[in-house]
PDB file of N, CA and C in Angstrom:
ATOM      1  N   UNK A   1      47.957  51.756  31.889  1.00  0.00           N
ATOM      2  CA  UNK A   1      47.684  50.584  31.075  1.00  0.00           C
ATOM      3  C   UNK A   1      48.743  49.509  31.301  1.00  0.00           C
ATOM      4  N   UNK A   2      49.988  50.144  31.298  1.00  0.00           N
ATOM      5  CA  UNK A   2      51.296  48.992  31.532  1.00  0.00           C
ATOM      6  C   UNK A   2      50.669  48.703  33.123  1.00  0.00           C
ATOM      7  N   UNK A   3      50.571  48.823  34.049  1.00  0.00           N
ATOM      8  CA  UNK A   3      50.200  48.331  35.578  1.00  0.00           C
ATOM      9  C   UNK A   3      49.190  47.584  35.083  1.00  0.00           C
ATOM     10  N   UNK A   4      47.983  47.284  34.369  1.00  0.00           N
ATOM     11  CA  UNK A   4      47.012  46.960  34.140  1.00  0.00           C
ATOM     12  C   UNK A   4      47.614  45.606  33.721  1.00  0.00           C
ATOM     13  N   UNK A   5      47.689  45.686  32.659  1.00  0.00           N
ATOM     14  CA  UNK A   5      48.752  43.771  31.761  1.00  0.00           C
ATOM     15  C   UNK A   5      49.577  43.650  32.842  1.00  0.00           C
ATOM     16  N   UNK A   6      50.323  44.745  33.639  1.00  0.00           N
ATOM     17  CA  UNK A   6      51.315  43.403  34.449  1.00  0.00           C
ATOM     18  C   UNK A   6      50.217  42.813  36.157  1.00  0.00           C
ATOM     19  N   UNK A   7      49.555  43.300  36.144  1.00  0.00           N
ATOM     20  CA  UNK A   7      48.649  42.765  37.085  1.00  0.00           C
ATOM     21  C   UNK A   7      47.609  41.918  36.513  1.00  0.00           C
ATOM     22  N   UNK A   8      47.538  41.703  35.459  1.00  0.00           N
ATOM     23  CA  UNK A   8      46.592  40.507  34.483  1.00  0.00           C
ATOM     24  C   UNK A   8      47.532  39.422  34.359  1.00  0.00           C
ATOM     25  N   UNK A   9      49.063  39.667  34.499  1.00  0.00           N
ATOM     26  CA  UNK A   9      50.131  38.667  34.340  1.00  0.00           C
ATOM     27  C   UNK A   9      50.372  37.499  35.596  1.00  0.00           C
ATOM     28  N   UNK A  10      49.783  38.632  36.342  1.00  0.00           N
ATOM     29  CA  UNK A  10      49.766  37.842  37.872  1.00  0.00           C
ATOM     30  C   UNK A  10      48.657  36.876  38.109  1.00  0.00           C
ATOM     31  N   UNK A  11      47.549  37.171  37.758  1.00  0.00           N
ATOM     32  CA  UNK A  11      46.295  37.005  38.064  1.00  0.00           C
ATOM     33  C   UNK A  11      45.694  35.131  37.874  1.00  0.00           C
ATOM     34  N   UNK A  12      45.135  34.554  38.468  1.00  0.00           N
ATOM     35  CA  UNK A  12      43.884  33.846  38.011  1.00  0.00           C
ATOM     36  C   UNK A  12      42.556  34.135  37.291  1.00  0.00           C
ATOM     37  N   UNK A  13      42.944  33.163  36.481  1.00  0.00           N
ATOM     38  CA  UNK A  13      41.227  33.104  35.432  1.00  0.00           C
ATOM     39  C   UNK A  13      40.125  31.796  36.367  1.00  0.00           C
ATOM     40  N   UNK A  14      38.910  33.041  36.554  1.00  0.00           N
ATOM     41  CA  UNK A  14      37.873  31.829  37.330  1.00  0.00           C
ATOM     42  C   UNK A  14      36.869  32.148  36.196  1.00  0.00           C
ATOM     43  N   UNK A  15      36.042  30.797  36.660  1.00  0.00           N
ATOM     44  CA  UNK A  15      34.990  30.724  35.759  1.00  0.00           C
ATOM     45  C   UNK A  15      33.707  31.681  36.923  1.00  0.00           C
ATOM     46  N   UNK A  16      32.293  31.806  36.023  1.00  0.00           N
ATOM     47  CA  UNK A  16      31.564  32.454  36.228  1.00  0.00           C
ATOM     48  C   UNK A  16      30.902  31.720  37.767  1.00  0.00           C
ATOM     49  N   UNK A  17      30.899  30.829  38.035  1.00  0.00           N
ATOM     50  CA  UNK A  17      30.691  30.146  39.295  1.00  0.00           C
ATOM     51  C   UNK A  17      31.432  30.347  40.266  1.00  0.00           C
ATOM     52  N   UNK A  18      32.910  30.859  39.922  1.00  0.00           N
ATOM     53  CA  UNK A  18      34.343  31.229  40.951  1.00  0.00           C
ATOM     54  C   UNK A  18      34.477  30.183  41.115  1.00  0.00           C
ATOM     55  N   UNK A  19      34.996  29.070  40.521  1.00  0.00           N
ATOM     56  CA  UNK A  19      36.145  27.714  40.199  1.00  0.00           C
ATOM     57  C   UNK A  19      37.136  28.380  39.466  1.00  0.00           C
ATOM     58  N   UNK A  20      37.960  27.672  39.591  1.00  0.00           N
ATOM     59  CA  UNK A  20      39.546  28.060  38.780  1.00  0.00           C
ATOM     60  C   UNK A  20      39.483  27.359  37.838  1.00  0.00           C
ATOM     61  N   UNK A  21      40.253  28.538  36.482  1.00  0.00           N
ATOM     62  CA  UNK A  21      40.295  27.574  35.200  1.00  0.00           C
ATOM     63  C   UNK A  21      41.854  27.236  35.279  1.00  0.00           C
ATOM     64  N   UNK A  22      42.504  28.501  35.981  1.00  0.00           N
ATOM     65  CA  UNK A  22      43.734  28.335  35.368  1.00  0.00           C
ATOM     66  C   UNK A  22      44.822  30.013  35.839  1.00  0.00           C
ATOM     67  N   UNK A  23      45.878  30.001  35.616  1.00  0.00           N
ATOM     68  CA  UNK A  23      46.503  31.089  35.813  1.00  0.00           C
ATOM     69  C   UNK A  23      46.678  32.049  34.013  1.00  0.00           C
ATOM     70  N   UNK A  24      46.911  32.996  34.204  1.00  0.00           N
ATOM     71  CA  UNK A  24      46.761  33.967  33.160  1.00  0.00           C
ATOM     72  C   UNK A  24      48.486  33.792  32.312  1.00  0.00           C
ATOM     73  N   UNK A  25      48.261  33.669  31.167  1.00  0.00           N
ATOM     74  CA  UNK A  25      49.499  33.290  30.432  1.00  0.00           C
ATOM     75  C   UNK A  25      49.963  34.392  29.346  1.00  0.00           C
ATOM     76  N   UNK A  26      49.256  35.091  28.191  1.00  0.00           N
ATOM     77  CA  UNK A  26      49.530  36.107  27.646  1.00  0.00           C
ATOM     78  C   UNK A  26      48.175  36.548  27.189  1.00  0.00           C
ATOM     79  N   UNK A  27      48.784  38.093  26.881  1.00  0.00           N
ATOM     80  CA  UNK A  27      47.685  39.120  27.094  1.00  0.00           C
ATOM     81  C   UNK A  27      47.977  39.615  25.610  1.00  0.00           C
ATOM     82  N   UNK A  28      47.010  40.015  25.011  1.00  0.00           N
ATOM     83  CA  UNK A  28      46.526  40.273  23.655  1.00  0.00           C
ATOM     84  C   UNK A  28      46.020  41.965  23.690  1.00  0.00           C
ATOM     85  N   UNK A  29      46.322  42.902  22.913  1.00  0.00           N
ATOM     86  CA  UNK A  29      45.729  44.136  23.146  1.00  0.00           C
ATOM     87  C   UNK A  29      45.061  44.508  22.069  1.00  0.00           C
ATOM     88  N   UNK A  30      44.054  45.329  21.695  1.00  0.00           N
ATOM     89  CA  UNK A  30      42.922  46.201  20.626  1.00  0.00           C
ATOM     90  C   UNK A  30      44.408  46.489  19.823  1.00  0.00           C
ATOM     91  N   UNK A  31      44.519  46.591  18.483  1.00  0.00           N
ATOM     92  CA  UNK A  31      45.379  46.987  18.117  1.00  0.00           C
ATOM     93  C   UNK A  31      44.929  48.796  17.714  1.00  0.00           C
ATOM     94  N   UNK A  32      43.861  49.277  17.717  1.00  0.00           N
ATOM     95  CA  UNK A  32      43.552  50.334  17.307  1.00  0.00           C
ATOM     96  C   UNK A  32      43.309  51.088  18.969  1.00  0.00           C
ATOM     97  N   UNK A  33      42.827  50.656  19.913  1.00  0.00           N
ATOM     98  CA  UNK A  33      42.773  51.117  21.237  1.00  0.00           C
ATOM     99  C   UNK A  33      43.850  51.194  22.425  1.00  0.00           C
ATOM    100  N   UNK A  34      44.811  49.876  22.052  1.00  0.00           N
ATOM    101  CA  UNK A  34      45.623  49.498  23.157  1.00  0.00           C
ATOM    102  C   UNK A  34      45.373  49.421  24.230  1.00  0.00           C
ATOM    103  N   UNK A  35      43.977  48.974  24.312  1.00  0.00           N
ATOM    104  CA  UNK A  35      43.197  48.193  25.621  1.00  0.00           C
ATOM    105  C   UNK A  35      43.621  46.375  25.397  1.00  0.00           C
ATOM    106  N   UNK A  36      43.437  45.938  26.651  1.00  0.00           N
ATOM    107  CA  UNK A  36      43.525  44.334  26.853  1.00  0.00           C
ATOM    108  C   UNK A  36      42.046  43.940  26.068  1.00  0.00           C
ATOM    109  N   UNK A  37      42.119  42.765  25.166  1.00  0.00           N
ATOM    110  CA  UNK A  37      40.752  42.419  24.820  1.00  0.00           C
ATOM    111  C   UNK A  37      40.932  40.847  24.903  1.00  0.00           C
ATOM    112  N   UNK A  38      41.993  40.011  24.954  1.00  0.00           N
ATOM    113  CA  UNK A  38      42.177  38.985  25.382  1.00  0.00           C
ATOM    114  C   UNK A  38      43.312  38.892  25.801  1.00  0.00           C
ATOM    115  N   UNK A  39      42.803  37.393  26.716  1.00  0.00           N
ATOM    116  CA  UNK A  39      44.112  37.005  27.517  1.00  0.00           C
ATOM    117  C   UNK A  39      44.118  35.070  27.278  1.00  0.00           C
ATOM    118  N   UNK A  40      44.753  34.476  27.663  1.00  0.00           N
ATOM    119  CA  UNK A  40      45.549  33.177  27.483  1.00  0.00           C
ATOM    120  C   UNK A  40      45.003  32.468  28.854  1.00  0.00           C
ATOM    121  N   UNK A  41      44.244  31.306  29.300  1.00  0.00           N
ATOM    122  CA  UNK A  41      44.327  31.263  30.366  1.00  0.00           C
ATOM    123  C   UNK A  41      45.136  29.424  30.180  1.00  0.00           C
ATOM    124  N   UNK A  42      46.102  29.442  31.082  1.00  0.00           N
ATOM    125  CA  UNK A  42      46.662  28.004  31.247  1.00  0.00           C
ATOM    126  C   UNK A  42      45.595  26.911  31.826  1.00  0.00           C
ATOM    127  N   UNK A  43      45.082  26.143  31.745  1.00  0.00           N
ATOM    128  CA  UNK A  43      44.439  25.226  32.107  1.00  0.00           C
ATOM    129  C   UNK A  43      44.723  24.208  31.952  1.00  0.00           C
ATOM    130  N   UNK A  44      43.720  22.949  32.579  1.00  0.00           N
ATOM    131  CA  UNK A  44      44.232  21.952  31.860  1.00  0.00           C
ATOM    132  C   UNK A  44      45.067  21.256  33.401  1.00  0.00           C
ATOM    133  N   UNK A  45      45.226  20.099  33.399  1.00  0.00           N
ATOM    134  CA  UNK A  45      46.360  19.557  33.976  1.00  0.00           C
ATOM    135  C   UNK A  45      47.830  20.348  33.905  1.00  0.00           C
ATOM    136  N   UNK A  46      48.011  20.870  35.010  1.00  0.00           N
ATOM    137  CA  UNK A  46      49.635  21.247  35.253  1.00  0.00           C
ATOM    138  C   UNK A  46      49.650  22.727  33.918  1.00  0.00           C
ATOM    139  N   UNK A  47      48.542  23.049  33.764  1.00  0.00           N
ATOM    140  CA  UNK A  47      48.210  24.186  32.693  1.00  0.00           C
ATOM    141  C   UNK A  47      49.368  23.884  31.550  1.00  0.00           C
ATOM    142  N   UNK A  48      48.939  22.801  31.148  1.00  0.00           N
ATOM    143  CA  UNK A  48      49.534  22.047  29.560  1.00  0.00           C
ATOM    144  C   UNK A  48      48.732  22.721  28.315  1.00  0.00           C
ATOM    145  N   UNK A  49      47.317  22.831  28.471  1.00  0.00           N
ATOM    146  CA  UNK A  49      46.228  23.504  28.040  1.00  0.00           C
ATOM    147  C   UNK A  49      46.591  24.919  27.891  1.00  0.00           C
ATOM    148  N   UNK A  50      46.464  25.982  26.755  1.00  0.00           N
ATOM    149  CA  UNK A  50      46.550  27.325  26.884  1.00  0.00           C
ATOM    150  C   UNK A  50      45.297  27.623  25.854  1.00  0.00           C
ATOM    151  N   UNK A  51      44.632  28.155  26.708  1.00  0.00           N
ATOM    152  CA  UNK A  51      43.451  28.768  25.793  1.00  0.00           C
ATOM    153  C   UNK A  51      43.041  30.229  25.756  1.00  0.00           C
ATOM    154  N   UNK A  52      42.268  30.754  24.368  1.00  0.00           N
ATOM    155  CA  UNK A  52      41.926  31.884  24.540  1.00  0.00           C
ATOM    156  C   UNK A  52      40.964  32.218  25.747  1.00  0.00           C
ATOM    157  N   UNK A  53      40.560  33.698  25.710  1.00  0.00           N
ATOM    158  CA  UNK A  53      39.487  34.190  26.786  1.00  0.00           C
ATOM    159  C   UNK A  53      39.340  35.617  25.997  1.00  0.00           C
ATOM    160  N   UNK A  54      37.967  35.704  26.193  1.00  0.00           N
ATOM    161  CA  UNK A  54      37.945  37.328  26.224  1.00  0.00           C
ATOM    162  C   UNK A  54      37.976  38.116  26.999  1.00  0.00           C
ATOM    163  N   UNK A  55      37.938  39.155  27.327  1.00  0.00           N
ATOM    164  CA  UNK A  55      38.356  39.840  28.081  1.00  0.00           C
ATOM    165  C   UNK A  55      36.511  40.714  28.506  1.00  0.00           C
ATOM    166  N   UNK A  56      35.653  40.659  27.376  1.00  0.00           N
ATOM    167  CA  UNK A  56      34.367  40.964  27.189  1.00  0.00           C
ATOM    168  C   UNK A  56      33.738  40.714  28.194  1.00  0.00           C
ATOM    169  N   UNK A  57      33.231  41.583  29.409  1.00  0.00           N
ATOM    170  CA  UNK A  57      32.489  41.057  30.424  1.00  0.00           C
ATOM    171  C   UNK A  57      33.008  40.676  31.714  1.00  0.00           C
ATOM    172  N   UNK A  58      34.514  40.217  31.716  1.00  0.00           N
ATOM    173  CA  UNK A  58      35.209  40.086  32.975  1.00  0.00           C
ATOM    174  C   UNK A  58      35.327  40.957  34.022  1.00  0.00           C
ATOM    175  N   UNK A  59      35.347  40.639  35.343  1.00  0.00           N
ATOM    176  CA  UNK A  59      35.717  41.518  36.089  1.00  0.00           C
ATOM    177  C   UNK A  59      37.035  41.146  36.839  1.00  0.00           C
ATOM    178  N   UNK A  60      37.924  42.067  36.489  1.00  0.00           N
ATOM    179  CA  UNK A  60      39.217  42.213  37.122  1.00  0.00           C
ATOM    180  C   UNK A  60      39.609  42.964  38.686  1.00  0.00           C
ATOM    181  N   UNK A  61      39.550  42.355  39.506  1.00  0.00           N
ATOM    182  CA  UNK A  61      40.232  42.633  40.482  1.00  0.00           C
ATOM    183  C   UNK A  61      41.072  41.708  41.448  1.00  0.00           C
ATOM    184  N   UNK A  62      41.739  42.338  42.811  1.00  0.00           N
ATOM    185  CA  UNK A  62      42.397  41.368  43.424  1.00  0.00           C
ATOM    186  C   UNK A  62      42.997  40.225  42.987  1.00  0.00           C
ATOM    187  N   UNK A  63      44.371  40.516  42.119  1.00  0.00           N
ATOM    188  CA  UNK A  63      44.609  38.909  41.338  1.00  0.00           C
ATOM    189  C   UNK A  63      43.474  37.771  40.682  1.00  0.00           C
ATOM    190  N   UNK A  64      42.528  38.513  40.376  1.00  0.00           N
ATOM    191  CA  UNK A  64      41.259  37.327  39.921  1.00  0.00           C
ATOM    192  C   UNK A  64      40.965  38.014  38.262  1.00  0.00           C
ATOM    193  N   UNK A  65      40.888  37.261  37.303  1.00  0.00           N
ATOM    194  CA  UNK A  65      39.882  37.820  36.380  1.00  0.00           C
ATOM    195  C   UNK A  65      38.838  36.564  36.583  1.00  0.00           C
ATOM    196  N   UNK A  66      37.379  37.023  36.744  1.00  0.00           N
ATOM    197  CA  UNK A  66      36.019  36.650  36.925  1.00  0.00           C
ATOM    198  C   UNK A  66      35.575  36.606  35.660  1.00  0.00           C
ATOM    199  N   UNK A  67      35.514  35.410  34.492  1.00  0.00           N
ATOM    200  CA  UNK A  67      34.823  35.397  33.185  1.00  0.00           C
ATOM    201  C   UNK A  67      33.660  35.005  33.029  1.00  0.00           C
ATOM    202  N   UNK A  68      32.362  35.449  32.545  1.00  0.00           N
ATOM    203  CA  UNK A  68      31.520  35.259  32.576  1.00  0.00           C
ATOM    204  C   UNK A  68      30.961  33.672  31.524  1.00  0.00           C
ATOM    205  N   UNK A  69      31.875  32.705  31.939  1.00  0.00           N
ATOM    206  CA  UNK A  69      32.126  31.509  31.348  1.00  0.00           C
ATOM    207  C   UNK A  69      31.985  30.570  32.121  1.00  0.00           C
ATOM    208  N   UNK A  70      31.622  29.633  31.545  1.00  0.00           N
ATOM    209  CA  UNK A  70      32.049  27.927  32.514  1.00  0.00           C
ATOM    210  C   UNK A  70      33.474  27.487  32.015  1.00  0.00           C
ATOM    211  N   UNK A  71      34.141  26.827  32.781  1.00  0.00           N
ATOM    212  CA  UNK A  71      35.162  26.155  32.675  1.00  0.00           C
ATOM    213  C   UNK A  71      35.257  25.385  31.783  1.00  0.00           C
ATOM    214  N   UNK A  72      33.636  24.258  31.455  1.00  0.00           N
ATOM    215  CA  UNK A  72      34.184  23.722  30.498  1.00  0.00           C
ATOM    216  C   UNK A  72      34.387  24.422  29.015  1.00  0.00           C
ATOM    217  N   UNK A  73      33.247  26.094  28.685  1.00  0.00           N
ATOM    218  CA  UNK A  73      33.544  26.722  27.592  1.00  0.00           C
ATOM    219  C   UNK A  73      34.896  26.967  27.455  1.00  0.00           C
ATOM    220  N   UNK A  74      35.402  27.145  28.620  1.00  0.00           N
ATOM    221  CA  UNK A  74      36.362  27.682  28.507  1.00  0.00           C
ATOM    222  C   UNK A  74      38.002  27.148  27.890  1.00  0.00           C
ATOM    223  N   UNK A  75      38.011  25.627  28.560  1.00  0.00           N
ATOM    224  CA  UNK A  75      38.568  24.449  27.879  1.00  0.00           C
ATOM    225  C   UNK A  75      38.171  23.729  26.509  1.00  0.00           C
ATOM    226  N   UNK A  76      37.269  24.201  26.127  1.00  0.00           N
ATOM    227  CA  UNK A  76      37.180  24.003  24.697  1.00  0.00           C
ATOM    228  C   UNK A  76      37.675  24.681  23.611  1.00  0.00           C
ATOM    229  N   UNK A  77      38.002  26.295  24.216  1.00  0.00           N
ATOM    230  CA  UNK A  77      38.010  27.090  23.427  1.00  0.00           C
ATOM    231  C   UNK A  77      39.190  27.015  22.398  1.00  0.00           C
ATOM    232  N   UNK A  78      39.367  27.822  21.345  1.00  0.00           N
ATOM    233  CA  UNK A  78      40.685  27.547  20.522  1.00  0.00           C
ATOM    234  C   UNK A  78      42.230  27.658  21.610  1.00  0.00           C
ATOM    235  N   UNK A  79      42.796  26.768  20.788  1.00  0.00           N
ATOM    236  CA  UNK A  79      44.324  27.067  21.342  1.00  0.00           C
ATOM    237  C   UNK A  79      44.854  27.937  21.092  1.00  0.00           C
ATOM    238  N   UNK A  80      46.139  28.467  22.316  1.00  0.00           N
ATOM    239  CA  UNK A  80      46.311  29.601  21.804  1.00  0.00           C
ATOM    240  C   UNK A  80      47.767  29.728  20.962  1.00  0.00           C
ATOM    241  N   UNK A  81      48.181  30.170  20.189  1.00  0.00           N
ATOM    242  CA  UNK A  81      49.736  30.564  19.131  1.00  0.00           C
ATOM    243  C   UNK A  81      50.114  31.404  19.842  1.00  0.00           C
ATOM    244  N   UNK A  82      51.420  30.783  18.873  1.00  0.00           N
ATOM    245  CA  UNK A  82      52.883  31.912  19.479  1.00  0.00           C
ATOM    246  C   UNK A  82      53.041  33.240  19.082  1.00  0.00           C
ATOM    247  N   UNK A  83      52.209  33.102  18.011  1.00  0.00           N
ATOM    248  CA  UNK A  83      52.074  34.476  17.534  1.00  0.00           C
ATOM    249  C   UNK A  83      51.417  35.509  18.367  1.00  0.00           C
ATOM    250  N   UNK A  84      52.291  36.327  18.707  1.00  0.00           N
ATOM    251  CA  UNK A  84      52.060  37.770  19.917  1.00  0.00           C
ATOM    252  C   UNK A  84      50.750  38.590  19.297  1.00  0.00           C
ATOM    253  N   UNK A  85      50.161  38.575  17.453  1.00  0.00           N
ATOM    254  CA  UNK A  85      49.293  39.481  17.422  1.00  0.00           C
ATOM    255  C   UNK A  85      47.674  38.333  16.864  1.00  0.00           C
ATOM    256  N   UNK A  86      46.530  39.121  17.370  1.00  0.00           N
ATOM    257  CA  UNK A  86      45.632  38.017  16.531  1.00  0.00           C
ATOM    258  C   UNK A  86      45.557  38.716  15.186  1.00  0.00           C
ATOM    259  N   UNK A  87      44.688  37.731  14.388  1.00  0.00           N
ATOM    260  CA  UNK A  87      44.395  37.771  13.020  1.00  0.00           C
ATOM    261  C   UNK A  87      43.042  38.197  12.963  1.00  0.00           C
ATOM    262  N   UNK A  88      41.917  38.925  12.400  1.00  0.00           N
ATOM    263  CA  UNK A  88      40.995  39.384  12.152  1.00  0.00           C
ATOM    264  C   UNK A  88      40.109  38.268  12.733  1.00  0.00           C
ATOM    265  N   UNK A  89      40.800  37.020  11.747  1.00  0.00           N
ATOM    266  CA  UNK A  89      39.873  35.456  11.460  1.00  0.00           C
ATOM    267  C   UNK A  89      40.108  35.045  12.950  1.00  0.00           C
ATOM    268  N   UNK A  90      41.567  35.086  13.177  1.00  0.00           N
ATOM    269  CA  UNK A  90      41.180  34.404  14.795  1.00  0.00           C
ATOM    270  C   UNK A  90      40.416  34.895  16.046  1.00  0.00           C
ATOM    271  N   UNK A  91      40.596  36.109  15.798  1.00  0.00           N
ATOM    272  CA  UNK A  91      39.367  36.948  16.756  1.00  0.00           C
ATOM    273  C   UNK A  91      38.037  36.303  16.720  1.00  0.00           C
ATOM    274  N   UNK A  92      37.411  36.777  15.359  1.00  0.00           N
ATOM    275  CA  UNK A  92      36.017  36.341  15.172  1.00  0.00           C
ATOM    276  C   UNK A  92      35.652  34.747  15.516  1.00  0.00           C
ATOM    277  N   UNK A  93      36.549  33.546  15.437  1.00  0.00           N
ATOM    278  CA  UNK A  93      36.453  32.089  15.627  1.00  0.00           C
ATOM    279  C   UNK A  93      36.642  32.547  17.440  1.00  0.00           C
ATOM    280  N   UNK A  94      37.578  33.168  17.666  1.00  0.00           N
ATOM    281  CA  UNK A  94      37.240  33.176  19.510  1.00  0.00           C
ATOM    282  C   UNK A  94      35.845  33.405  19.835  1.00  0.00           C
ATOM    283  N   UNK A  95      35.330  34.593  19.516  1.00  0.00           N
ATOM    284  CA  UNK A  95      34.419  35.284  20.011  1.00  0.00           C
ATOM    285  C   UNK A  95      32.864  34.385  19.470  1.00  0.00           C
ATOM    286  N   UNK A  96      33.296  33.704  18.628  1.00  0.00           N
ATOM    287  CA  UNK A  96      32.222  32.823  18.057  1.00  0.00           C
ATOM    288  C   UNK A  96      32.062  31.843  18.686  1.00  0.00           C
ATOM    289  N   UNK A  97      33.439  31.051  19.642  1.00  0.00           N
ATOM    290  CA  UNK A  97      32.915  30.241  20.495  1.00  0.00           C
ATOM    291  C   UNK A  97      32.870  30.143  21.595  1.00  0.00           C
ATOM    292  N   UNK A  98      32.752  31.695  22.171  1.00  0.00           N
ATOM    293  CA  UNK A  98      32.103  32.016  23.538  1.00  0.00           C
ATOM    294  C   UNK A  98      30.694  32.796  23.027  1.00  0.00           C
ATOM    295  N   UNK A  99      30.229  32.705  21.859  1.00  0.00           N
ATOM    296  CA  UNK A  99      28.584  33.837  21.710  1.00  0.00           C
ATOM    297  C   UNK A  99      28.665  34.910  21.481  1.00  0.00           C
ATOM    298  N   UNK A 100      30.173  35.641  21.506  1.00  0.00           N
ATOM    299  CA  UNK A 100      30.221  37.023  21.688  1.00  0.00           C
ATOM    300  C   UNK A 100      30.317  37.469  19.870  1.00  0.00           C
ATOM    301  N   UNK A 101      29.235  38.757  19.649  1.00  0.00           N
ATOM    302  CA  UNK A 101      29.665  39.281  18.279  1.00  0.00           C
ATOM    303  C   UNK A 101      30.866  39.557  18.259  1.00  0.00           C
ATOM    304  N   UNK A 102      31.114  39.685  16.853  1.00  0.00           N
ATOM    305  CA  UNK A 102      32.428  40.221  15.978  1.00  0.00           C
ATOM    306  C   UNK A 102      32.285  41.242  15.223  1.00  0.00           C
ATOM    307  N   UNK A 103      32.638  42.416  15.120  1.00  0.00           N
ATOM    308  CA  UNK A 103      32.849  43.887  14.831  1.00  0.00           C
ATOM    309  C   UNK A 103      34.021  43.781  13.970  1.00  0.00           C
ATOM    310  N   UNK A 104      33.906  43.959  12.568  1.00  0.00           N
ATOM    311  CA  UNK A 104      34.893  44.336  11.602  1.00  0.00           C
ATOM    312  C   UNK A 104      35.746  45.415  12.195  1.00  0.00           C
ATOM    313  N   UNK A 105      37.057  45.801  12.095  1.00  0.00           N
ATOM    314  CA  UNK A 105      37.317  47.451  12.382  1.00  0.00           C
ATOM    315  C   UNK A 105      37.004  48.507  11.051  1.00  0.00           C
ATOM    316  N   UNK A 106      36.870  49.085  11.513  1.00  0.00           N
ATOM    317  CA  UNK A 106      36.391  50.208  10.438  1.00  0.00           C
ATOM    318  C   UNK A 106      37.453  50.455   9.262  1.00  0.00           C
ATOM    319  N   UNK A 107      38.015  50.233   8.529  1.00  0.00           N
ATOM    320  CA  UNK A 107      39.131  50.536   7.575  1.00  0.00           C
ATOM    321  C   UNK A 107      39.383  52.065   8.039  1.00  0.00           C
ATOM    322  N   UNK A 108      41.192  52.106   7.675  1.00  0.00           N
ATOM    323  CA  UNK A 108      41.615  53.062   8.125  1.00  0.00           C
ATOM    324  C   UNK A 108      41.273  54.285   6.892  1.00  0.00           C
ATOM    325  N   UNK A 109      40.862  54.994   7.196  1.00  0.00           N
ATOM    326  CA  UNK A 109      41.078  56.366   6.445  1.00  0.00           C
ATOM    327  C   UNK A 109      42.039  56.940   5.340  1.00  0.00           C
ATOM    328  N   UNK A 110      42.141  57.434   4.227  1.00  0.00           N
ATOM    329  CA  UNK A 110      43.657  57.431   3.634  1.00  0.00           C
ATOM    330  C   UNK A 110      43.266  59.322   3.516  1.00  0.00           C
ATOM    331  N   UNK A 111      44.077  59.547   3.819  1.00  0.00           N
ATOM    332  CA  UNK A 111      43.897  61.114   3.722  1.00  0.00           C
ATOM    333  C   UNK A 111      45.710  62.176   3.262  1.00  0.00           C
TER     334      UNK A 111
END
């Protein structure tokens, strides 16, 4: 998994056409899985722009993540914070403005 984020660190974000949005800026993990579920892509002029991405649907290989997005969804999308973890709310507003559902997590168990 650590080889995985540091080779997403390297990588380009293309859009679903294979245009470039941008280079990959920070990586976001499942907090219950510790899988990658988003990443940051710099865009924008001189990647001034940092936006979310999901990770939903991409294909990762050879320094490329392939998002099943247009560029311009992709530059619209929310900006991204300094804050290293998301918020429930900011998840669901990502995933809402790429189409993708939002899945509550299941509350934890108290036992």
């Amino acid at each position: 998994m650590a080889d995985q984020r540091e080779g997403l660190r390297k990588s380009i974000v293309i859009d679903d056409e294979g245009s470039r949005i941008g280079s990959v800026g920070r990586i976001y993990l499942d907090d219950a899985t510790g899988e990658v579920t988003f990443l940051t892509a710099r865009a924008g002029l001189f990647g001034q722009r940092e936006v979310f991405v999901p990770l939903a649907g991409a294909l990762v290989s050879d320094g490329l993540v392939e998002v099943p997005f247009s560029t311009e969804l992709v530059k619209r999308a929310p900006l991204a914070t300094d804050d290293p973890h998301l918020t429930p709310d900011q998840e669901a507003a990502i995933l809402r403005h790429y189409g993708l559902p939002f899945i509550l997590p299941e509350p934890s168990s108290l036992n």
